[in-house]
Protein backbone atom coordinates (compact mmCIF):
# COMPACT_ATOMS: atom_id res chain seq x y z
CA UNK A 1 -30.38 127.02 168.54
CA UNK A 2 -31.36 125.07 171.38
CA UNK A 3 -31.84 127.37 174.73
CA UNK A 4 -31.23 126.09 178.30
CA UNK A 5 -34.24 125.25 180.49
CA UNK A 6 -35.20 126.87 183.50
CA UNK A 7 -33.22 125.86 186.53
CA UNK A 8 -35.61 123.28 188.37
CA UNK A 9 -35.36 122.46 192.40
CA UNK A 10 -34.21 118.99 193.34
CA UNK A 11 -36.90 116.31 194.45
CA UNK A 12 -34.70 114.20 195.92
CA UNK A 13 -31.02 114.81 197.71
CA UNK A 14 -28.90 112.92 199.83
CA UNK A 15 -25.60 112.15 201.67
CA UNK A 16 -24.19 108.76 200.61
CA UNK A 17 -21.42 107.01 202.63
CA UNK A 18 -18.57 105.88 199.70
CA UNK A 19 -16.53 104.57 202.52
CA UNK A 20 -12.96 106.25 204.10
CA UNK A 21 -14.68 108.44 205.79
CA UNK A 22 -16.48 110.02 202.92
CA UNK A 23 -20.43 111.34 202.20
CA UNK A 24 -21.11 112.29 199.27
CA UNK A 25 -23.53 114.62 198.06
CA UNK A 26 -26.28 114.08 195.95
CA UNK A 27 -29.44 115.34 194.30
CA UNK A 28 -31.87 114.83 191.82
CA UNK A 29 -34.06 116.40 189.40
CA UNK A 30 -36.45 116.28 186.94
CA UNK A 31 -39.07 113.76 185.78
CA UNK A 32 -38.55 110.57 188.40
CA UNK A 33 -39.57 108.63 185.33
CA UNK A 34 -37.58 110.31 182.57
CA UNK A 35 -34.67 109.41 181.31
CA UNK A 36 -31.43 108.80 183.78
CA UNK A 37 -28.63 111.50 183.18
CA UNK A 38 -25.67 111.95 185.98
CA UNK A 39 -23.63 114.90 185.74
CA UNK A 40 -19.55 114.66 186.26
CA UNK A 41 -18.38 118.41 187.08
CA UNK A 42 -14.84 119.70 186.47
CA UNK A 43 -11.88 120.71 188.38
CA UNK A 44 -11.21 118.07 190.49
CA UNK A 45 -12.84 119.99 193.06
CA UNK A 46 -15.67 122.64 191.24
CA UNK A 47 -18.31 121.16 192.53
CA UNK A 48 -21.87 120.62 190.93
CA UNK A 49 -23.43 123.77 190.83
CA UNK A 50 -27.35 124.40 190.11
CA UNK A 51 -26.20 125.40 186.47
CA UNK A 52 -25.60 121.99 185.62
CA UNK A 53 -29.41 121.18 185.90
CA UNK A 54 -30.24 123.85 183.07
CA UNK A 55 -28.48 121.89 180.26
CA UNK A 56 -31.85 119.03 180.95
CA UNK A 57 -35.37 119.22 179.70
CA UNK A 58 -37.06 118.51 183.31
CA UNK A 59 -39.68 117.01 181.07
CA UNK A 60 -38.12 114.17 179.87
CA UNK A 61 -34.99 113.51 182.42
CA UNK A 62 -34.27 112.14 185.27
CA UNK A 63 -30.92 114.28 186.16
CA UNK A 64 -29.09 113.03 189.43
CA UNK A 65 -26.19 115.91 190.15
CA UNK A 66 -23.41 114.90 192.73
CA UNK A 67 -20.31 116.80 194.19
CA UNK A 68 -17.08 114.50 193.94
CA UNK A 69 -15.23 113.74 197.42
CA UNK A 70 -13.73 116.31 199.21
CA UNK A 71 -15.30 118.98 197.19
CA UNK A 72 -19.15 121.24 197.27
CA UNK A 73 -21.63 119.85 200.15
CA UNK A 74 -19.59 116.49 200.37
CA UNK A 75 -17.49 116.14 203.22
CA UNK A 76 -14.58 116.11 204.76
CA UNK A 77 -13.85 119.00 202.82
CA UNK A 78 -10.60 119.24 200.54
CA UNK A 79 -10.45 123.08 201.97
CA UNK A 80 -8.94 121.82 205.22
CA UNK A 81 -5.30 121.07 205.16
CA UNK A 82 -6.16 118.31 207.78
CA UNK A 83 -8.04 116.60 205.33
CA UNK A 84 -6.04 113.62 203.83
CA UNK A 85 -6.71 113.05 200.08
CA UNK A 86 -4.88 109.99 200.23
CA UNK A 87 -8.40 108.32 199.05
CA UNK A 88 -9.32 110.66 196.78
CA UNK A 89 -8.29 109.46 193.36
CA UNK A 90 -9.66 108.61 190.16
CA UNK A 91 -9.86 104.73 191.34
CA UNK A 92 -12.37 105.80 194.08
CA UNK A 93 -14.14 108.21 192.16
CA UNK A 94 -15.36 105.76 189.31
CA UNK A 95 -16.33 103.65 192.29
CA UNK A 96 -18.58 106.23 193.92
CA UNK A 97 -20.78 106.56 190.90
CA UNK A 98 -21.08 103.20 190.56
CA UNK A 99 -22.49 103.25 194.24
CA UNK A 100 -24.52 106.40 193.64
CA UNK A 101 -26.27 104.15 190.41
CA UNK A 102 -26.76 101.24 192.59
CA UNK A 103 -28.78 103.22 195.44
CA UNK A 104 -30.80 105.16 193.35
CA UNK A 105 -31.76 101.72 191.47
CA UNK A 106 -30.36 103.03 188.01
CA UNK A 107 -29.68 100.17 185.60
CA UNK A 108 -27.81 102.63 182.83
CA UNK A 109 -27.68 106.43 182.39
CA UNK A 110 -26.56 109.00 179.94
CA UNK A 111 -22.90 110.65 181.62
CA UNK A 112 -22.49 114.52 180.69
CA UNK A 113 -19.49 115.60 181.53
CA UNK A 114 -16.52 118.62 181.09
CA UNK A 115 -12.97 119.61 181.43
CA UNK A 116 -12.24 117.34 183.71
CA UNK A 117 -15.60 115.34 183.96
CA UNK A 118 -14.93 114.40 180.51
CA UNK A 119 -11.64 112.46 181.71
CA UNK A 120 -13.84 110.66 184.44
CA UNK A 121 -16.77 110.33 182.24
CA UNK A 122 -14.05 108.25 179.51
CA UNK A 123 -12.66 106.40 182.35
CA UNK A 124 -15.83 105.83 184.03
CA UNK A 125 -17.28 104.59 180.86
CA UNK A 126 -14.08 102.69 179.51
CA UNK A 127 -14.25 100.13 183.27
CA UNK A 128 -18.48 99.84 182.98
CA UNK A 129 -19.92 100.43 179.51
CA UNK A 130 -22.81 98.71 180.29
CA UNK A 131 -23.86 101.39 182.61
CA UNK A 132 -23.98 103.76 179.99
CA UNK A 133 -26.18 104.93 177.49
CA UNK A 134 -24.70 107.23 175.77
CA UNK A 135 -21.98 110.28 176.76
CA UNK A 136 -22.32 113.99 175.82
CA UNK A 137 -18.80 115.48 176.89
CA UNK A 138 -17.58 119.36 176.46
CA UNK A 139 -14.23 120.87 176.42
CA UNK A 140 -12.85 117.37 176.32
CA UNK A 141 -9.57 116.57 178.39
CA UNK A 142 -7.71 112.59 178.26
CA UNK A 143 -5.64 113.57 181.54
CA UNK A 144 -2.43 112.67 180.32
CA UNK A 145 0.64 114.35 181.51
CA UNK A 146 1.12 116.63 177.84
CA UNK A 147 -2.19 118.26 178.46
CA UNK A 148 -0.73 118.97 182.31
CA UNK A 149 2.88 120.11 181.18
CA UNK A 150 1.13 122.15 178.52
CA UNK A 151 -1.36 123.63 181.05
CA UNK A 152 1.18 124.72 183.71
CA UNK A 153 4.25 125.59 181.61
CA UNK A 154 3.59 125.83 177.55
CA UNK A 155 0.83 127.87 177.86
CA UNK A 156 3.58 130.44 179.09
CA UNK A 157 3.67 131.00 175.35
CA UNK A 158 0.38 132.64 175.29
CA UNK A 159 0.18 134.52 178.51
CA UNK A 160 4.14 135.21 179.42
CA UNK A 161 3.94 137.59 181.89
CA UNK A 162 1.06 135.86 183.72
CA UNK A 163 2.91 132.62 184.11
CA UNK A 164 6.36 134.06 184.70
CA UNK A 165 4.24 135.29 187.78
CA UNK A 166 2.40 131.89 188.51
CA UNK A 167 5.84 129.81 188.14
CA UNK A 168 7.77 132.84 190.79
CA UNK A 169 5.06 131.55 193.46
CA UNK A 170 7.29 128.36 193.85
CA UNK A 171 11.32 128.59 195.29
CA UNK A 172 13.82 129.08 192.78
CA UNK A 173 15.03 125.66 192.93
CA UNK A 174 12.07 123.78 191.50
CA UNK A 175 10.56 126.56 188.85
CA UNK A 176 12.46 124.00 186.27
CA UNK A 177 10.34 121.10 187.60
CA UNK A 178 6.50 119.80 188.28
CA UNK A 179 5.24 122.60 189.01
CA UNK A 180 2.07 120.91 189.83
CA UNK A 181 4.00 119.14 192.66
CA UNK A 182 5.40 122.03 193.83
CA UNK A 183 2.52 124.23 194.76
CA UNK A 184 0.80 120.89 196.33
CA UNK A 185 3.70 120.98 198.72
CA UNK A 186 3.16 124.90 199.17
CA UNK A 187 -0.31 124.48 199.67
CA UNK A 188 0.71 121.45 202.38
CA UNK A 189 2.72 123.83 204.50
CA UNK A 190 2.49 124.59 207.81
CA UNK A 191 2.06 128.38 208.11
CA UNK A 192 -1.38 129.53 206.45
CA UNK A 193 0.01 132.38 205.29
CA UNK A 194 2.19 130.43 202.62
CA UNK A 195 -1.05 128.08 201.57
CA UNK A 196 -3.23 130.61 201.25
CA UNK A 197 -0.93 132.56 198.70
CA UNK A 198 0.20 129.73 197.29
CA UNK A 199 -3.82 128.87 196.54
CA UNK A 200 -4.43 132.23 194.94
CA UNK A 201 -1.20 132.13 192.95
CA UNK A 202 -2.20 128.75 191.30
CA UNK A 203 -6.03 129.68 190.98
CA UNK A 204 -5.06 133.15 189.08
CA UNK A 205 -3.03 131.00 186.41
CA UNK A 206 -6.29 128.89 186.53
CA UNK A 207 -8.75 131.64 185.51
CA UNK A 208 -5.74 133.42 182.91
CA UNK A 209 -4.96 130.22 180.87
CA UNK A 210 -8.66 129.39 180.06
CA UNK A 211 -9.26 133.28 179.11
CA UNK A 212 -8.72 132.53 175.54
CA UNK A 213 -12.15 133.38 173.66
CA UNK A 214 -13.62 136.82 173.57
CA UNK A 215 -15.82 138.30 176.46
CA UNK A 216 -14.06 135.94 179.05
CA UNK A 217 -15.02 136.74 182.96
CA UNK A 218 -12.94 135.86 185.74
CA UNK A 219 -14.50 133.11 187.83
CA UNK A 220 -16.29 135.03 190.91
CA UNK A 221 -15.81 131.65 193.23
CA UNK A 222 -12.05 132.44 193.38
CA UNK A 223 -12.65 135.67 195.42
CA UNK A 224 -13.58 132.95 198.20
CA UNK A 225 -10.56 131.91 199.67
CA UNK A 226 -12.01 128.78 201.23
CA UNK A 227 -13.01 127.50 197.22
CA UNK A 228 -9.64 128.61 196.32
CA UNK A 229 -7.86 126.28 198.67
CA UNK A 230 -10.23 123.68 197.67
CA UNK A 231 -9.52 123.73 193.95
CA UNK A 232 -5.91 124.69 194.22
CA UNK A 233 -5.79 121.41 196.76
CA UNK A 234 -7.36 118.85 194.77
CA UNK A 235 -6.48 119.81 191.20
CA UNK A 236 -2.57 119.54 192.14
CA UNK A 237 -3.50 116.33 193.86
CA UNK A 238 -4.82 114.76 190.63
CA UNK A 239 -2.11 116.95 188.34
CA UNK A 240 0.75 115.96 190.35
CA UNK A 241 -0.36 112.15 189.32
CA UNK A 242 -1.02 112.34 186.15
CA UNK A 243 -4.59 112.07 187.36
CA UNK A 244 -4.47 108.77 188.15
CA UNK A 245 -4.25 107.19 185.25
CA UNK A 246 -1.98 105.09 183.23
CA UNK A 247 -0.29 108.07 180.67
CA UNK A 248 -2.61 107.93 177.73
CA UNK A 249 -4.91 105.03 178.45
CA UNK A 250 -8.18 107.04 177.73
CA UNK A 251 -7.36 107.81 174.14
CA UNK A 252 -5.31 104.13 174.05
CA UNK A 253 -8.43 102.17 175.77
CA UNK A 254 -11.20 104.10 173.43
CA UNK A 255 -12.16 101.08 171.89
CA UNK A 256 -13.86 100.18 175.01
CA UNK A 257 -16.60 102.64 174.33
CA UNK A 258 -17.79 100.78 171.23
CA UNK A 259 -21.36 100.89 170.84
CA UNK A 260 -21.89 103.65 172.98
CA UNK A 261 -22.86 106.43 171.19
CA UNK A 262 -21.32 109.98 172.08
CA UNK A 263 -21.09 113.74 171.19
CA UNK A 264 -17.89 115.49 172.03
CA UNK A 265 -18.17 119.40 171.86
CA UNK A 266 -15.52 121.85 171.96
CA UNK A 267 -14.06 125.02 171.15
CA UNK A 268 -11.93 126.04 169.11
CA UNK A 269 -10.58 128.58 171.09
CA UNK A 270 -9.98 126.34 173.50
CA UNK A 271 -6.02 126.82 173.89
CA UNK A 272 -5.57 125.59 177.52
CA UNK A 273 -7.26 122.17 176.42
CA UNK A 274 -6.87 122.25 172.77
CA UNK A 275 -8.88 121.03 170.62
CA UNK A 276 -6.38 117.61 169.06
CA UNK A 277 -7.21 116.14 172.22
CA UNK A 278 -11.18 115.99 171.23
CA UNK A 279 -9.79 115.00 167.14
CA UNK A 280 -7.98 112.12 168.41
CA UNK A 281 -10.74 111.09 170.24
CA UNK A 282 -13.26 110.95 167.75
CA UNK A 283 -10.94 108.92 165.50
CA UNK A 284 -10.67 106.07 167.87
CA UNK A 285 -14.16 105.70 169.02
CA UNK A 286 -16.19 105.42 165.65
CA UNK A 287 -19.75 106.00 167.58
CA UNK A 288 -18.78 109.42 168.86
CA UNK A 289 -19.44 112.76 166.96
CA UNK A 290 -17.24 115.65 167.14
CA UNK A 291 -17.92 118.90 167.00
CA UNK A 292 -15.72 122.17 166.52
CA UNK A 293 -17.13 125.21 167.61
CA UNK A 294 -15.47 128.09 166.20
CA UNK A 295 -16.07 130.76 168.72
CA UNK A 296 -16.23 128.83 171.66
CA UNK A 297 -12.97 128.56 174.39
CA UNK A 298 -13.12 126.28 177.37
CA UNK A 299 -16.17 126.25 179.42
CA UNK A 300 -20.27 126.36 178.48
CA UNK A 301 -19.71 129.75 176.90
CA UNK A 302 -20.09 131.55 173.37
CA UNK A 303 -22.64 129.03 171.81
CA UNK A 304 -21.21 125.75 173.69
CA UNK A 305 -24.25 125.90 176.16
CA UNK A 306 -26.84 125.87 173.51
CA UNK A 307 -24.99 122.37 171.56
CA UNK A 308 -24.54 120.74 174.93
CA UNK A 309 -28.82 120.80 175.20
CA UNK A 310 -29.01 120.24 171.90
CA UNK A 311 -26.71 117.16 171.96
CA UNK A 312 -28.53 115.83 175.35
CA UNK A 313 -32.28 116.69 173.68
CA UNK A 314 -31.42 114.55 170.95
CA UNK A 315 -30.53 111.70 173.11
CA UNK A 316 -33.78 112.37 175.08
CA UNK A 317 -35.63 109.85 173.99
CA UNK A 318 -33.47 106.90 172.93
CA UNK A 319 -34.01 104.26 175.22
């Protein structure tokens, strides 16, 4: 099984203006002359750590790594409940990449992307598929409002007393509703005190509902409370609106991704994001293989790491 490569230092790295207000950070690694990757992290909000790079051969790509507005180095930062995320949506994130490919002179790259990557890696690819070469996506989410009610109420099923707990951090009057919508408003009010528990409220359901496959670890970044408010910020921005995107258009508009070919990865322990989203994917876009990993959950772990370079080493060098 294919191992990850040793994590490599950027040779190039930026800050590029998107517009609003917004830099965006960049880097790049690798070969200059390999073959052009770009990397869409998860959350909204997790940022692009130095991980990411591992899943390349430095050899033979040309990796550029950015964190997605309001989130990582990028700034303003999301963190800061000053910071409007009025233009922060899915709209203005597709453009941004296509900005980011344009000033570092790329004509079409591979897209790798998770979780929620994947969603911004189909909808990136579905509005400019002649950008991209070919997409390698993990733990595959479509955004749709389902896989949101199911993440922040039906998975109450599997972890009871944890979300009975995560659905008490709101007032009694709107525990029956979007609870998405509800912490955003927590998380907008005035006295810290109430954002900042209402932040690690929603990021302990965050770290419990993906805890599905065996030798889970809790995420280390959420004992910073300044990456807490981040996440907790952005991810009920996008939740609370359906992520920005017309309810089911990603699996609906996969016919846009003809030719393209694709590997979609994920576990089947993956109960937060199951795994029919990933099926139904693979049965509307003909050039995509799936794959079902048995003892894999959601996230690079229990053998997912090693298909993701294998998927992206295959693709190496297809021109």
């Amino acid at each position: 099984m294919a191992e990850r490569y040793p994590l490599v230092e950027p040779y190039a790295h930026g800050m590029l203006d998107v517009g609003d207000g917004q830099l965006v950070y960049w880097e790049t690694c690798g070969d200059p002359g390999g073959k052009p990757a770009v990397v869409l992290h998860g959350g909204p909000g997790s940022g692009c750590t130095p991980g990411w790079r591992t899943f390349f051969d430095p050899a033979r790509y040309r990796v550029t790594l950015f964190d997605q507005r309001g989130c990582g180095r990028s700034t303003p930062h999301a963190a800061d409940p000053a910071v409007d995320l009025s233009t922060n949506t899915t709209d203005h994130l597709i453009a941004d990449i296509e900005l980011l490919r344009a000033h570092l002179g790329v004509q079409r790259w591979l897209v790798l992307g998770a979780s929620w990557g994947a969603s911004l890696a189909l909808a990136y690819a579905q509005r400019h598929p002649r950008q991209v070469s070919e997409l390698v996506l993990f733990s595959v989410t479509a955004g749709t409002r389902r896989e949101i009610e199911w993440l922040t109420r039906d998975m109450g099923r599997i972890f009871p007393a944890e979300w009975a707990r995560f659905r008490d951090g709101v007032p009694p009057a709107e525990r029956d509703g979007d609870l998405a919508d509800a912490y955003a408003r927590l998380l907008a009010d005035p006295d810290p005190a109430v954002r900042e528990r209402a932040a690690r409220q929603w990021c302990d359901w965050e770290d419990t509902h993906v805890a599905t496959a065996p030798g889970h670890r809790p995420d280390p970044r959420y004992d910073d409370p300044v990456f807490r408010m981040l996440q907790a910020r952005l991810v009920t921005h996008y939740w609370r609106n359906g992520c920005f995107l017309p309810e089911g258009q990603l699996l609906r508009e996969a016919e846009r991704l003809a030719g393209i070919p694709g590997v979609l990865l994920h576990g089947r322990l993956d109960i937060s994001s199951p795994p029919e989203v990933a099926w139904q994917l693979a049965q509307a876009w003909p050039d995509a293989r799936l794959e079902l990993l048995d003892a894999a959950g959601h996230g690079s772990g229990n053998g997912m790491a090693e298909r993701v370079v294998a998927a992206l080493d295959d693709f190496a060098d297809r021109r």
